[in-house]
C-alpha atoms as a PDB file:
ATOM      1  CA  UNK A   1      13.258  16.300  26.589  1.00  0.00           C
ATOM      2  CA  UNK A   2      13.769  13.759  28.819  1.00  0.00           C
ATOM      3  CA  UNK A   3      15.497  10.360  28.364  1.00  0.00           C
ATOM      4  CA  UNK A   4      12.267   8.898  29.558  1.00  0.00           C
ATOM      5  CA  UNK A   5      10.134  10.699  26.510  1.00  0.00           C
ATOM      6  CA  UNK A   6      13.233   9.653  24.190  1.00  0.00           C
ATOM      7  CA  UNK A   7      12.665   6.191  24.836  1.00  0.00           C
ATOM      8  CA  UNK A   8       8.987   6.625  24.081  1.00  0.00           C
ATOM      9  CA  UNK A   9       9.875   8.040  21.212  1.00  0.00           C
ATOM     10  CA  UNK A  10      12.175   5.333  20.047  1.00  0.00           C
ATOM     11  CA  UNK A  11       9.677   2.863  21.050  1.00  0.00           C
ATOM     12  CA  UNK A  12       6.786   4.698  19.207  1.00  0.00           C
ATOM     13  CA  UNK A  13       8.732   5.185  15.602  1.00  0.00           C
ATOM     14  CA  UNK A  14       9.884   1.584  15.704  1.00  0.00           C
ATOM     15  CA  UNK A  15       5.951   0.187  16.048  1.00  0.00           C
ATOM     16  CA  UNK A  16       5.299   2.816  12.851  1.00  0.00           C
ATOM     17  CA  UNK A  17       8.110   0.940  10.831  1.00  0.00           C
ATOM     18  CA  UNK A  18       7.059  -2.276  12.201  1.00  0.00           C
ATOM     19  CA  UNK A  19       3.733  -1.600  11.108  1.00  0.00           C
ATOM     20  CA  UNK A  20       4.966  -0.360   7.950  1.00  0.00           C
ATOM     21  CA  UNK A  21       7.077  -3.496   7.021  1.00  0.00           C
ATOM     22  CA  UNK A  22       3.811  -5.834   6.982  1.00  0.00           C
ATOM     23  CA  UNK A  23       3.558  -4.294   3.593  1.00  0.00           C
ATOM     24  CA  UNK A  24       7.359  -4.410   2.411  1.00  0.00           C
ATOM     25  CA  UNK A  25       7.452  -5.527  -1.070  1.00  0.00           C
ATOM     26  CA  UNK A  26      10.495  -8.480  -0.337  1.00  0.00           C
ATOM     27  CA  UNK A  27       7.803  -9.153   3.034  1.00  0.00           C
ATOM     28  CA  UNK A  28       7.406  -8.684   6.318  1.00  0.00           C
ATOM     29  CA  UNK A  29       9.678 -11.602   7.268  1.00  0.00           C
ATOM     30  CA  UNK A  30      13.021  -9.583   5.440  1.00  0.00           C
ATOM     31  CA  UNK A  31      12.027  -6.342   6.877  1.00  0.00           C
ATOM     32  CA  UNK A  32      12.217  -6.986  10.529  1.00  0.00           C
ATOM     33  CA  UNK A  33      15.551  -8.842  11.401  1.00  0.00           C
ATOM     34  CA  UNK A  34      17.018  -6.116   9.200  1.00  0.00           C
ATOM     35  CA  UNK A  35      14.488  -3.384  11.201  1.00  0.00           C
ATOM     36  CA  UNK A  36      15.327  -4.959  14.637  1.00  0.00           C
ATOM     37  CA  UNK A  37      19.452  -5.304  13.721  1.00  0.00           C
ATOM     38  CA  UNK A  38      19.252  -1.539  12.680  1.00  0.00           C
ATOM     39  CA  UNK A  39      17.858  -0.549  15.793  1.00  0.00           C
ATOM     40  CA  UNK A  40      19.825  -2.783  18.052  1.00  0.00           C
ATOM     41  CA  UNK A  41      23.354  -1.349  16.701  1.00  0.00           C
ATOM     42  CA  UNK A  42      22.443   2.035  18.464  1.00  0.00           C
ATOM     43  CA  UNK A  43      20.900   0.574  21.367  1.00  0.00           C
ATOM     44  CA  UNK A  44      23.882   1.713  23.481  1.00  0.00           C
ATOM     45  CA  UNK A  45      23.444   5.035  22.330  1.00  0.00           C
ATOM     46  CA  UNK A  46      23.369   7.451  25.577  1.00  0.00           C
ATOM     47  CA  UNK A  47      24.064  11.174  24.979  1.00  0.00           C
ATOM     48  CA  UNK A  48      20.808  12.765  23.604  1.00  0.00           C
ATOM     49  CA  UNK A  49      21.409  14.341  20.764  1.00  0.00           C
ATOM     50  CA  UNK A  50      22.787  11.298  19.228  1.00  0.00           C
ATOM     51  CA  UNK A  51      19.555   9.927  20.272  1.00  0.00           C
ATOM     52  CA  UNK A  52      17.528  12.564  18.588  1.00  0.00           C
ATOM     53  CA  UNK A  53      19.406  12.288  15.059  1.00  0.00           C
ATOM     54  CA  UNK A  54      18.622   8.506  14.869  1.00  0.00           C
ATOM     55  CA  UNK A  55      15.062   9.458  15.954  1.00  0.00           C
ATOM     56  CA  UNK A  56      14.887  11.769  12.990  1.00  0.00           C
ATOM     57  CA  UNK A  57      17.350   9.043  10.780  1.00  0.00           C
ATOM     58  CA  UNK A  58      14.182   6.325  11.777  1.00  0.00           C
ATOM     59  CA  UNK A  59      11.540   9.019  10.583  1.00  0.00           C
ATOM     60  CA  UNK A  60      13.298   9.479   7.264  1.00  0.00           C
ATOM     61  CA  UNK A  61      13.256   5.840   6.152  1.00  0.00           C
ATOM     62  CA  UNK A  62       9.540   5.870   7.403  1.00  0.00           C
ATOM     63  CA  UNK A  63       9.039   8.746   4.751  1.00  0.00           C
ATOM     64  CA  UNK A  64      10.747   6.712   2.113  1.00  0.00           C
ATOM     65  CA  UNK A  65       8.989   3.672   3.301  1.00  0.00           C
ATOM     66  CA  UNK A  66       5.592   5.545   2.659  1.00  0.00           C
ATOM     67  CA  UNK A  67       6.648   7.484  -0.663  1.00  0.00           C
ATOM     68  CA  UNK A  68       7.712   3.715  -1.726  1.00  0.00           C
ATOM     69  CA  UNK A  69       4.320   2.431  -0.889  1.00  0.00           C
ATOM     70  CA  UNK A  70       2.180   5.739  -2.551  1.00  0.00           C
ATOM     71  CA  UNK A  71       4.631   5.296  -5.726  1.00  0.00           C
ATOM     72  CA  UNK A  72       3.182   0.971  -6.058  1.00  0.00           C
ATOM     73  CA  UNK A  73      -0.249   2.254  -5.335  1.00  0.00           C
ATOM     74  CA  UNK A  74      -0.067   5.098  -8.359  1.00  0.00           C
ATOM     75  CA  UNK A  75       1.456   2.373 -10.490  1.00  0.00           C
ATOM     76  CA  UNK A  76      -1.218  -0.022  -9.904  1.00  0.00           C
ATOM     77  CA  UNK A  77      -3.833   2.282 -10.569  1.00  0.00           C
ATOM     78  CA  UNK A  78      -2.585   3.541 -13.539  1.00  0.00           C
ATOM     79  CA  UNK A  79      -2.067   0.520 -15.287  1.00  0.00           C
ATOM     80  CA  UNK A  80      -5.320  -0.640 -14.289  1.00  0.00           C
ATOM     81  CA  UNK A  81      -6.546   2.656 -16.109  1.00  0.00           C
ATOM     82  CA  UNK A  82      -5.087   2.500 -18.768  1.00  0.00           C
ATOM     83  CA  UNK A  83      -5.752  -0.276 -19.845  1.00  0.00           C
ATOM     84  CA  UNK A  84      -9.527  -0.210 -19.883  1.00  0.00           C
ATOM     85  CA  UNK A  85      -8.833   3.108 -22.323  1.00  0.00           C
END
């Protein structure tokens, strides 16, 4: 892979978890500075395989990020359900 693709790549997960944060629980205005700091501390980064493992570091918080977000939605709907029973 090219460092051209990797920086498409970088560019692409950080929209996801920008787009993800509008729903943060502590709000969108908490998630980026801390999203944006978190990506500018291995901005410098050149050789590619330490590229790749932040790449893959950045899709594993977007996992936990959307199992978070899954786990509020079950909860919501379950206590809405059970309380009408």
């Amino acid at each position: 892979m090219t460092s051209t693709n990797l920086r498409y790549e970088v560019i692409r997960i950080y929209k996801q978890l920008l787009h993800l944060g509008r729903d943060y629980p502590l709000g969108y205005a908490y998630f980026r500075p801390r999203l944006h700091k978190a990506f500018s501390a291995k901005a410098d980064l050149t050789d590619e395989n330490e590229i790749r493992r932040g790449i893959e570091q950045a899709e594993f918080v977007k996992k936990e990020i959307e199992a978070l977000y899954y786990l509020k939605r079950y909860r919501a709907l379950r206590q809405r359900y059970d309380k009408t029973t």
